[in-house]
PDB file of N, CA and C in Angstrom:
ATOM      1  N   UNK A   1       1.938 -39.272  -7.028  1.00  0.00           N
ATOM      2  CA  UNK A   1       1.455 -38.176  -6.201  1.00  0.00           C
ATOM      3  C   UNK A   1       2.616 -37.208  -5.932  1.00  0.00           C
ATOM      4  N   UNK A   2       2.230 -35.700  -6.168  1.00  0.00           N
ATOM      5  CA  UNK A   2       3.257 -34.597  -5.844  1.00  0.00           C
ATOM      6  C   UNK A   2       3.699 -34.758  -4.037  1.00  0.00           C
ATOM      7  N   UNK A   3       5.099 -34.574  -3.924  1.00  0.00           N
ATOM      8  CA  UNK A   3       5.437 -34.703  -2.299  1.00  0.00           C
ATOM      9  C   UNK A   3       5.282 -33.080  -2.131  1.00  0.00           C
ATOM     10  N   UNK A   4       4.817 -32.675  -0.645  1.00  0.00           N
ATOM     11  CA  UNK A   4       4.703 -31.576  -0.463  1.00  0.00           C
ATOM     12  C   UNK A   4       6.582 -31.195  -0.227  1.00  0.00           C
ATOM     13  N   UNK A   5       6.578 -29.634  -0.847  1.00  0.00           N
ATOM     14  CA  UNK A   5       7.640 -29.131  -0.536  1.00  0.00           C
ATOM     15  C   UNK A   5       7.998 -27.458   0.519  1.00  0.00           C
ATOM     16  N   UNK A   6       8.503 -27.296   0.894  1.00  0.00           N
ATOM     17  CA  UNK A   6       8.789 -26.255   1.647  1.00  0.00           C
ATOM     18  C   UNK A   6       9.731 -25.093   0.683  1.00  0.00           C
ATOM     19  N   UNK A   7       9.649 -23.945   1.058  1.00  0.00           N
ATOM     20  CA  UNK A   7      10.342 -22.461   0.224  1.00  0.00           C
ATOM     21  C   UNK A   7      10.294 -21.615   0.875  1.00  0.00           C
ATOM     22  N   UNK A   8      11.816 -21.137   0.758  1.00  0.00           N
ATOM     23  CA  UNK A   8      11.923 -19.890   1.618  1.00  0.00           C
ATOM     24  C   UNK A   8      11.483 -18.402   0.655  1.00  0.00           C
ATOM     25  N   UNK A   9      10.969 -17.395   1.518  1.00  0.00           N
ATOM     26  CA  UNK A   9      11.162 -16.328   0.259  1.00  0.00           C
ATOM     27  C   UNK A   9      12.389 -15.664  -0.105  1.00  0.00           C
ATOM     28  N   UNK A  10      12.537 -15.108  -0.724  1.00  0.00           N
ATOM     29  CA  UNK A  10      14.255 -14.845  -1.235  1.00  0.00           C
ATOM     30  C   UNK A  10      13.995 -12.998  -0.395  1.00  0.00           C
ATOM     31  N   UNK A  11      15.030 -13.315  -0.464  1.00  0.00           N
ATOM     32  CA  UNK A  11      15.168 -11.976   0.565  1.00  0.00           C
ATOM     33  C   UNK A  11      15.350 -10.277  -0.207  1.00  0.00           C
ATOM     34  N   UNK A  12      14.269  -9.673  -0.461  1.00  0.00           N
ATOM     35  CA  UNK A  12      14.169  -8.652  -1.455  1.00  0.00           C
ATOM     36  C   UNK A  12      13.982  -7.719  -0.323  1.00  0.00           C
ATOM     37  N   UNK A  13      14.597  -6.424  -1.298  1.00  0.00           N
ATOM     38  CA  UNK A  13      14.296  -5.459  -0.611  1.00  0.00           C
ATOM     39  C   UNK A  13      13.288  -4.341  -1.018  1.00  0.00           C
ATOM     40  N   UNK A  14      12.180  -3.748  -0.541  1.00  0.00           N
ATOM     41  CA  UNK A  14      11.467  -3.001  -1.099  1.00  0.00           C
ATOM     42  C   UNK A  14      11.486  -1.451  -0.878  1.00  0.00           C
ATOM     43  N   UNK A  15      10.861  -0.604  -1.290  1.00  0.00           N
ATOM     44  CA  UNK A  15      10.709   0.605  -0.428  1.00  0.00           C
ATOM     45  C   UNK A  15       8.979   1.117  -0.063  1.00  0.00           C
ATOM     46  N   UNK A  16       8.891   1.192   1.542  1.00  0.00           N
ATOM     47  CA  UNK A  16       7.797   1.504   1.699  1.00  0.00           C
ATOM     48  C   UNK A  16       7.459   2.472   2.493  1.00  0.00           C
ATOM     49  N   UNK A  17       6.292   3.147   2.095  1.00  0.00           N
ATOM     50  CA  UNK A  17       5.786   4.466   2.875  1.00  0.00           C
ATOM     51  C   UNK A  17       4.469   4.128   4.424  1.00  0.00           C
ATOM     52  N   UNK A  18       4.774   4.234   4.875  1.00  0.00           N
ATOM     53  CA  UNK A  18       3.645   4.236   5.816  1.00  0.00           C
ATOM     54  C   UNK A  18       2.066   5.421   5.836  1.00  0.00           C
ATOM     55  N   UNK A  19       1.122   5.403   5.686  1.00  0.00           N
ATOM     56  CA  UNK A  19       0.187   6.636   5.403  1.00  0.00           C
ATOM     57  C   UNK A  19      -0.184   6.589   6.880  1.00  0.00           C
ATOM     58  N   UNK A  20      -0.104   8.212   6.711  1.00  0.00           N
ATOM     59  CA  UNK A  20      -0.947   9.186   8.009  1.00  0.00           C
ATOM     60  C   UNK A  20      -1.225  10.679   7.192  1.00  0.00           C
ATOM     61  N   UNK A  21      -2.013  11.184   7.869  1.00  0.00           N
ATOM     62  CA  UNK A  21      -2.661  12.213   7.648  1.00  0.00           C
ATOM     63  C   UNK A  21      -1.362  13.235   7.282  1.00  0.00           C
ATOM     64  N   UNK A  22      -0.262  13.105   7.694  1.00  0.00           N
ATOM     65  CA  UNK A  22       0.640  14.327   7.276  1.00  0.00           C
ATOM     66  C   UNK A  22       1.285  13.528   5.952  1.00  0.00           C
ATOM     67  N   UNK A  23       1.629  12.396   6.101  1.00  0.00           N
ATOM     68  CA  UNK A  23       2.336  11.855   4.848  1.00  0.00           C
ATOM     69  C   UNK A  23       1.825  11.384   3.524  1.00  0.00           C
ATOM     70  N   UNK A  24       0.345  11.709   3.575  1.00  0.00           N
ATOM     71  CA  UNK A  24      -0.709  11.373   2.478  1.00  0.00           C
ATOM     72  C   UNK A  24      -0.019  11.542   1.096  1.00  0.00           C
ATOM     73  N   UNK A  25       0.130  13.298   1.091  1.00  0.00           N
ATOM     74  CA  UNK A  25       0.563  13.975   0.179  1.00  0.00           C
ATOM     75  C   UNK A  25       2.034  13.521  -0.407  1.00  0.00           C
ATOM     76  N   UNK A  26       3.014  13.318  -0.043  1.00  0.00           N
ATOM     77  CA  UNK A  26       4.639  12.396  -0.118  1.00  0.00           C
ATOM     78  C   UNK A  26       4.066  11.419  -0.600  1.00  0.00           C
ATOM     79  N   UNK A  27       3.028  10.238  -0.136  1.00  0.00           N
ATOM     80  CA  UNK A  27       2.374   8.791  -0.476  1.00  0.00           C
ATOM     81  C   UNK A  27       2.506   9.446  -1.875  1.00  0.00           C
ATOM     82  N   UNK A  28       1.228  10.307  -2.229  1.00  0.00           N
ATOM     83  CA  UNK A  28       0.670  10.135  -3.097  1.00  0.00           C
ATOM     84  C   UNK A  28       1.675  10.755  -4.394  1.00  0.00           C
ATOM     85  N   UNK A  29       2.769  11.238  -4.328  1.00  0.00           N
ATOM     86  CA  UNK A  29       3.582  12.136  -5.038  1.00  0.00           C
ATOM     87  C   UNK A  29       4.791  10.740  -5.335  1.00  0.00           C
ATOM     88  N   UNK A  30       4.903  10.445  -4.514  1.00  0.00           N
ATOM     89  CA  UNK A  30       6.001   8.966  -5.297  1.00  0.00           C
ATOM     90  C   UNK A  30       5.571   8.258  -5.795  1.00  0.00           C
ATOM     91  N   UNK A  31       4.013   7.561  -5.023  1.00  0.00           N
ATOM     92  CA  UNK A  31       3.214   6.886  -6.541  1.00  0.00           C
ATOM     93  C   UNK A  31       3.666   7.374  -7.660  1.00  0.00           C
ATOM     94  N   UNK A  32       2.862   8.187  -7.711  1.00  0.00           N
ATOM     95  CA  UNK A  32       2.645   9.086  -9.537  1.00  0.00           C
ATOM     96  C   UNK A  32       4.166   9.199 -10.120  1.00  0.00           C
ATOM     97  N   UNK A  33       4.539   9.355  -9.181  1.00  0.00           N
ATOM     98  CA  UNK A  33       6.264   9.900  -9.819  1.00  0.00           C
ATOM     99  C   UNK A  33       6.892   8.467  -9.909  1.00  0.00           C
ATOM    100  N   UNK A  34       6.065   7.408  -9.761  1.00  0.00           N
ATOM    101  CA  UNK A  34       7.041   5.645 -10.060  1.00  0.00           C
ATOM    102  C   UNK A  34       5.938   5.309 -10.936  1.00  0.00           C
ATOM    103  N   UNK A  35       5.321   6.394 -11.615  1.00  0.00           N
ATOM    104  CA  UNK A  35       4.700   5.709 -12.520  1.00  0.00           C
ATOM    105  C   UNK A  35       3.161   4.930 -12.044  1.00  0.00           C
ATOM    106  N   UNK A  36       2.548   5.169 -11.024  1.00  0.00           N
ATOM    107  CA  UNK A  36       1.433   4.449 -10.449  1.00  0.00           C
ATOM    108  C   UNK A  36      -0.034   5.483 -10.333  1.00  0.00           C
ATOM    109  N   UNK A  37      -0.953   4.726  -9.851  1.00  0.00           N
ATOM    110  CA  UNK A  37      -2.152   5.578 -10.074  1.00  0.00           C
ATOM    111  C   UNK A  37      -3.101   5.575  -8.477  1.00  0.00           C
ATOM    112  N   UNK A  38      -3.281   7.096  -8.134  1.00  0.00           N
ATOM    113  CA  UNK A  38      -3.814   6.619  -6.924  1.00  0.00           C
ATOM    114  C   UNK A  38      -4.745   7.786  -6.904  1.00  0.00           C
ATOM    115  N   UNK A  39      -5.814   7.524  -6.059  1.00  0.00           N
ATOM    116  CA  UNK A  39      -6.907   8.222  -6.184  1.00  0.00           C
ATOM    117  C   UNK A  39      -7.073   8.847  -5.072  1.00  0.00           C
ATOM    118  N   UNK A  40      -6.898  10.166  -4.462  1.00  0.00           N
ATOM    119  CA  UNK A  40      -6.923  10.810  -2.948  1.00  0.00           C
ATOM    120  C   UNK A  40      -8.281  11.232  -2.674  1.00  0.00           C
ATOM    121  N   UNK A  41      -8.990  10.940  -1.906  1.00  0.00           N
ATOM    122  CA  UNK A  41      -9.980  11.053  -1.615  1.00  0.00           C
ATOM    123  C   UNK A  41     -10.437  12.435  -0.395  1.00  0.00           C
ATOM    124  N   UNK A  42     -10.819  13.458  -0.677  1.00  0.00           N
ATOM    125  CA  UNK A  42     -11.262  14.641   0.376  1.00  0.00           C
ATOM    126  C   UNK A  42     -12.347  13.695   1.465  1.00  0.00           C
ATOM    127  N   UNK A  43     -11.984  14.898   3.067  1.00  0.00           N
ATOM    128  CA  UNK A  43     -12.847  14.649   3.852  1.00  0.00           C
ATOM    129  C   UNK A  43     -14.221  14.502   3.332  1.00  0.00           C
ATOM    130  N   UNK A  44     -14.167  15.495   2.498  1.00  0.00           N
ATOM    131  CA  UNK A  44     -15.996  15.756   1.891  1.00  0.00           C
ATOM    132  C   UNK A  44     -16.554  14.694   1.628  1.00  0.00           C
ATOM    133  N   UNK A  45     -15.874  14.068   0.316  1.00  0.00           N
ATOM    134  CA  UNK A  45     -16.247  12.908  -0.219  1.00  0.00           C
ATOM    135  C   UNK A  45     -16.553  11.808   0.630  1.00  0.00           C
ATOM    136  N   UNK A  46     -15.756  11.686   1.598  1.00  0.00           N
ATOM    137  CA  UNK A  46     -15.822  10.787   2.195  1.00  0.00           C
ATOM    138  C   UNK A  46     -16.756  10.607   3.104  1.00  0.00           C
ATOM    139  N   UNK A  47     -17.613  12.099   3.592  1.00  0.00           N
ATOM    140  CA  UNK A  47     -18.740  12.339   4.366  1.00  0.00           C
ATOM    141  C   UNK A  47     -19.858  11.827   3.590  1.00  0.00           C
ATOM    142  N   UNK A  48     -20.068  12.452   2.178  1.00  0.00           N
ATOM    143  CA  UNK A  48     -21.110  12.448   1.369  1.00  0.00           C
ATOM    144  C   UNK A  48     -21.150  10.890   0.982  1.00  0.00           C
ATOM    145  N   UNK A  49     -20.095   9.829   0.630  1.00  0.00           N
ATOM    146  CA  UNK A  49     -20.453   8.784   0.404  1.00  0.00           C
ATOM    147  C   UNK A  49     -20.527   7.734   1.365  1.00  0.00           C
ATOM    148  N   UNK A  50     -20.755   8.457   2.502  1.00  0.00           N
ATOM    149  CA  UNK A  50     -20.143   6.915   3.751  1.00  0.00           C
ATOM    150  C   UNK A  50     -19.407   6.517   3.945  1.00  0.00           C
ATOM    151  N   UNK A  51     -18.403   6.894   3.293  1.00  0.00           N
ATOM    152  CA  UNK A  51     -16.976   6.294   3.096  1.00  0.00           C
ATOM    153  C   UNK A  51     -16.482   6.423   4.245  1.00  0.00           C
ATOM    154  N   UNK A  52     -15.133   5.133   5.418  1.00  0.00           N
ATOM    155  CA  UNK A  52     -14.974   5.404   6.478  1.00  0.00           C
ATOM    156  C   UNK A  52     -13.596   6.533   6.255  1.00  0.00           C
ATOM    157  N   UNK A  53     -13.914   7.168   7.736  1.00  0.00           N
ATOM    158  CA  UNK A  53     -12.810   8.319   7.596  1.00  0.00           C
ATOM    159  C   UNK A  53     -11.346   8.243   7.474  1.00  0.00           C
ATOM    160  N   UNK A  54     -11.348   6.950   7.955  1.00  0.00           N
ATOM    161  CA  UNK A  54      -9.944   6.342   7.935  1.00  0.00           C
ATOM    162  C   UNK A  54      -9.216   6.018   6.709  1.00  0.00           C
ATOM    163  N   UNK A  55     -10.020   5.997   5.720  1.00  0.00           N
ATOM    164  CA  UNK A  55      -9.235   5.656   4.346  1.00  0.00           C
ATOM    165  C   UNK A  55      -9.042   6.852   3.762  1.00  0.00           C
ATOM    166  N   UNK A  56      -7.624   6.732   3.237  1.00  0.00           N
ATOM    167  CA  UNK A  56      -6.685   8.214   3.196  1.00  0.00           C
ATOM    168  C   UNK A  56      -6.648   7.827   1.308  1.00  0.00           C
ATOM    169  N   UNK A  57      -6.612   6.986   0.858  1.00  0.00           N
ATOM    170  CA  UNK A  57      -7.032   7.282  -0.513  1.00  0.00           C
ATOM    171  C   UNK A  57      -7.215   5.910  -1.153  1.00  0.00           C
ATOM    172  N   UNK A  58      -6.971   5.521  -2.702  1.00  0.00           N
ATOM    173  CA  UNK A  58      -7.263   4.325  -3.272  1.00  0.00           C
ATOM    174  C   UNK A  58      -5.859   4.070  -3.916  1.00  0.00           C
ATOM    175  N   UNK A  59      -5.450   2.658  -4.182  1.00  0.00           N
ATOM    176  CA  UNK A  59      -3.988   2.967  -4.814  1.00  0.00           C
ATOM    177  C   UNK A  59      -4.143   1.722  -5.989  1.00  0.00           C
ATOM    178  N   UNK A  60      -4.195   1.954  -7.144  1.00  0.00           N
ATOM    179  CA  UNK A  60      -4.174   1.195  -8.261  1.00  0.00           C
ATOM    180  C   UNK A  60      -3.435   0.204  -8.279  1.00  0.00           C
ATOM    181  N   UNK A  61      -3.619  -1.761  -8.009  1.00  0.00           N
ATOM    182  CA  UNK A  61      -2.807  -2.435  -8.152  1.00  0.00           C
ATOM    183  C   UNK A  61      -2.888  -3.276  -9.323  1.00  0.00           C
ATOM    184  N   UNK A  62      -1.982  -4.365  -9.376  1.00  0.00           N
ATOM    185  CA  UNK A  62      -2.716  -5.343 -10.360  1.00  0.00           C
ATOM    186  C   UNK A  62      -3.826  -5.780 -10.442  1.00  0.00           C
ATOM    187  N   UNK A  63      -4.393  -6.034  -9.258  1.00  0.00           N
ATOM    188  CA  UNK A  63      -5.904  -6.285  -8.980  1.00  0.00           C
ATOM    189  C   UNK A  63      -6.572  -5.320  -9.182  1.00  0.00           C
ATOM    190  N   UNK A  64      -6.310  -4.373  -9.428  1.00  0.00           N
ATOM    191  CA  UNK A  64      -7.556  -2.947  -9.557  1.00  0.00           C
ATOM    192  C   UNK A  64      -7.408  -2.350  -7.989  1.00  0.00           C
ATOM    193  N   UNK A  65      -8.138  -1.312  -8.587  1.00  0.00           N
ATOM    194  CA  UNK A  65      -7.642  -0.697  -6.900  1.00  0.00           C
ATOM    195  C   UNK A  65      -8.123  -1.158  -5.488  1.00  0.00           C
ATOM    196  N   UNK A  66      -7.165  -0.487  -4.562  1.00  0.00           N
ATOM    197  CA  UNK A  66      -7.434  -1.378  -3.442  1.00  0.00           C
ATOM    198  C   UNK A  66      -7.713   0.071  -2.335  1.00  0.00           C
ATOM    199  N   UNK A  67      -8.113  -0.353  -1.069  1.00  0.00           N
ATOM    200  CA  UNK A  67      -8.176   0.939  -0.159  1.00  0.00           C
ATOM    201  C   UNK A  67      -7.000   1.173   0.855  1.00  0.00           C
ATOM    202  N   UNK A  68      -6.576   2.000   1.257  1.00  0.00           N
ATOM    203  CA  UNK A  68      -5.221   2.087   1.971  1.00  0.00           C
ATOM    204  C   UNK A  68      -5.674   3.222   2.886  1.00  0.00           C
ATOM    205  N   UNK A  69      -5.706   2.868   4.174  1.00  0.00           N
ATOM    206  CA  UNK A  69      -5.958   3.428   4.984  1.00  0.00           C
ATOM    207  C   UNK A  69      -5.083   3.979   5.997  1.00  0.00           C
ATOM    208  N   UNK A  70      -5.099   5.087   6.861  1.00  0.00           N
ATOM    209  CA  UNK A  70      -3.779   5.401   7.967  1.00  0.00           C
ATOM    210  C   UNK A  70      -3.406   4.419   8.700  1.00  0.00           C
ATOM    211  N   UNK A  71      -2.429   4.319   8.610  1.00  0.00           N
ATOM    212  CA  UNK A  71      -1.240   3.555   9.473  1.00  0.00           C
ATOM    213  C   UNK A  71      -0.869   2.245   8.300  1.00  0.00           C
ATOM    214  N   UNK A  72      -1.708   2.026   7.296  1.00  0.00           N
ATOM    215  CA  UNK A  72      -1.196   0.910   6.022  1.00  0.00           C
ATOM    216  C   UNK A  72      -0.149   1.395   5.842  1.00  0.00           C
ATOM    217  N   UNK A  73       0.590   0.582   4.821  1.00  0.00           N
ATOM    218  CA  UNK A  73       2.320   0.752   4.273  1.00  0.00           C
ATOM    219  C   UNK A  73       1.436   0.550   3.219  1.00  0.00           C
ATOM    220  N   UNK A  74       2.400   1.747   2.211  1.00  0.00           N
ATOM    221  CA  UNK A  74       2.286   1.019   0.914  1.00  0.00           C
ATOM    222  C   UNK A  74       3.664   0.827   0.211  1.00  0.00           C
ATOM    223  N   UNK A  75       3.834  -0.389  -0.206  1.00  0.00           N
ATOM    224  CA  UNK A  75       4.668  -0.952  -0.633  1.00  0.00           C
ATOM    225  C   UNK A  75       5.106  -1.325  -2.311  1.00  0.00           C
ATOM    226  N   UNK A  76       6.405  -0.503  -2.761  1.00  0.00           N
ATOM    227  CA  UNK A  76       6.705  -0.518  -4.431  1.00  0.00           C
ATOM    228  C   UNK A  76       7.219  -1.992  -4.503  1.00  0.00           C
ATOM    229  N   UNK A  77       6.507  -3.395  -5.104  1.00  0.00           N
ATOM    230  CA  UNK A  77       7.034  -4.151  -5.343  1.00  0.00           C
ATOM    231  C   UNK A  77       8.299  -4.411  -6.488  1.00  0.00           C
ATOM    232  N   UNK A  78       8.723  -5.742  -6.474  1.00  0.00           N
ATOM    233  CA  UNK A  78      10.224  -5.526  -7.686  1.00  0.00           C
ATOM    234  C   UNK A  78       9.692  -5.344  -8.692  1.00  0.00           C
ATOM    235  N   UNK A  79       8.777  -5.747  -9.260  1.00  0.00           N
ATOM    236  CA  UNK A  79       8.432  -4.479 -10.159  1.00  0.00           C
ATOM    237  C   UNK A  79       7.816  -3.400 -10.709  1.00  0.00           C
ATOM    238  N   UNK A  80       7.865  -2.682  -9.705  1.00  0.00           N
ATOM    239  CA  UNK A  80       7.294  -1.225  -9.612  1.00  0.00           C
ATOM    240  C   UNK A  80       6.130  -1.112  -9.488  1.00  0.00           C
ATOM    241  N   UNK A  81       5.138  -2.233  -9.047  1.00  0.00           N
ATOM    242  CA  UNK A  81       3.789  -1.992  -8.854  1.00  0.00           C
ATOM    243  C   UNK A  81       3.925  -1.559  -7.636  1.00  0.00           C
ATOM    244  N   UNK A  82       2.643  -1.077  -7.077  1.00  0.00           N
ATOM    245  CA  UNK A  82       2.422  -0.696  -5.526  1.00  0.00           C
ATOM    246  C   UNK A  82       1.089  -1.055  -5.214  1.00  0.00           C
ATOM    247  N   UNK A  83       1.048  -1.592  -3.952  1.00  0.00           N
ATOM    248  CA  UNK A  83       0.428  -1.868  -3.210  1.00  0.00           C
ATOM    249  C   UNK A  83      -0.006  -1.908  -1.682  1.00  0.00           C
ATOM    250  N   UNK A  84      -1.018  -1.702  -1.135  1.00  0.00           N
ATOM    251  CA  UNK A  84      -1.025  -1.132   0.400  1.00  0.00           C
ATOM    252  C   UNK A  84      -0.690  -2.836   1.182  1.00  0.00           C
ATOM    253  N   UNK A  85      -0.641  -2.665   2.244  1.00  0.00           N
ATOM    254  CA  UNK A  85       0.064  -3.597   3.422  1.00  0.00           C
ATOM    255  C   UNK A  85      -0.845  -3.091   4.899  1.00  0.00           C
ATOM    256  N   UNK A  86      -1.656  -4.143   5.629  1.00  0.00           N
ATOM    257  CA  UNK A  86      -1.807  -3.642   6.755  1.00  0.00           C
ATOM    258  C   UNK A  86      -0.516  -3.630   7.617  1.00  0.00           C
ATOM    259  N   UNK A  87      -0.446  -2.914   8.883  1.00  0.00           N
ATOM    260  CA  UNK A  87       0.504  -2.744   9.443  1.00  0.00           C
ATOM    261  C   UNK A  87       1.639  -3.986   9.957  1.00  0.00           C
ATOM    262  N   UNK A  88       0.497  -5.171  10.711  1.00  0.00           N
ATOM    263  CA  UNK A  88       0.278  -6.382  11.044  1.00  0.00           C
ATOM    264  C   UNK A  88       1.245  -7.179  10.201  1.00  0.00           C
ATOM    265  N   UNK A  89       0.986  -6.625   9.283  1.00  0.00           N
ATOM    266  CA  UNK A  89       1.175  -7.957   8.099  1.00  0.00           C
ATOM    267  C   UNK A  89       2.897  -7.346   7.608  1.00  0.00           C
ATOM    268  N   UNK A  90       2.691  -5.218   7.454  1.00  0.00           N
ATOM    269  CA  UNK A  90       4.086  -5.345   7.198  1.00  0.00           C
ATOM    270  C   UNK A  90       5.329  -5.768   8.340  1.00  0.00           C
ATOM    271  N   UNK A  91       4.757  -5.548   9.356  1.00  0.00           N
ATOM    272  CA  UNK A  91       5.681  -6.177  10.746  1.00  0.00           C
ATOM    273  C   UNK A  91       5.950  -7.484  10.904  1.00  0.00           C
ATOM    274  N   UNK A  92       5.396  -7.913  10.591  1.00  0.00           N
ATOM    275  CA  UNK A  92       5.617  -9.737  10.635  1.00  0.00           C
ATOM    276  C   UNK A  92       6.635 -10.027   9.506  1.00  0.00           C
ATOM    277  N   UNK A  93       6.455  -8.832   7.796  1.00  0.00           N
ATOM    278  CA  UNK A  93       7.291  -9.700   7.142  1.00  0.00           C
ATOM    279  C   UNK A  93       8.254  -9.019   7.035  1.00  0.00           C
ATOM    280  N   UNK A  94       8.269  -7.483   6.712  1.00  0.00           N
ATOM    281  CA  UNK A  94       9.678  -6.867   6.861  1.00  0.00           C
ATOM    282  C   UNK A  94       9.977  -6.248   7.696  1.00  0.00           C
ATOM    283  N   UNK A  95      11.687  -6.213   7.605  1.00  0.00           N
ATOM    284  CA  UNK A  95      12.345  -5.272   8.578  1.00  0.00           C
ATOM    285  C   UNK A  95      13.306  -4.046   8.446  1.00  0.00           C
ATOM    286  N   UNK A  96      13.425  -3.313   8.735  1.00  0.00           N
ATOM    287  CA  UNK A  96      14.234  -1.864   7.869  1.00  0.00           C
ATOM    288  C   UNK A  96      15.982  -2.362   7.396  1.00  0.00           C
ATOM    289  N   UNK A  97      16.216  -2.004   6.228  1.00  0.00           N
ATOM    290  CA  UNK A  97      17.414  -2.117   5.757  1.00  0.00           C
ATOM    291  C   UNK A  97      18.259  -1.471   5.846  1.00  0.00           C
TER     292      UNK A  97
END
């Protein structure tokens, strides 16, 4: 029988953006410019499909895209993928370098 083991995570550093309504546009311009794919979504659209107002756009991960909403981080992993972070979750694991 396998013994359970314990692991620390190794201590990486990332770079991440936080989204709000003024920083959408910056979000969405370093994506593209690291090579990533993200989909910005207008108020309109977001009226016409139900979509909640709070989600500021879509951001292409390994998993296919995901929703990233104001106040999410999105986060360039080590290798250059990106992915959103609730706030919660980026506070608990990182801290500014």
């Amino acid at each position: 029988m396998s013994q359970l083991q314990k692991y620390r995570k190794k201590p990486v550093v990332v770079e991440a953006m936080e989204v709000t309504d003024a920083s959408k546009m910056d979000v969405t311009s370093w994506i593209f410019d690291g090579g990533g794919d993200v989909e910005v979504l207008s108020p309109y659209i977001m009226r016409q499909g139900g979509i909640d107002s709070t989600h500021a756009f879509q951001v292409k991960t390994l998993e296919g895209f995901m929703w990233a909403k104001y106040g999410d981080y999105i986060i360039k992993g080590v290798n250059g993928e990106f992915y959103p972070c609730k706030p919660d979750i980026f506070a608990k694991t990182y801290d500014p370098a």
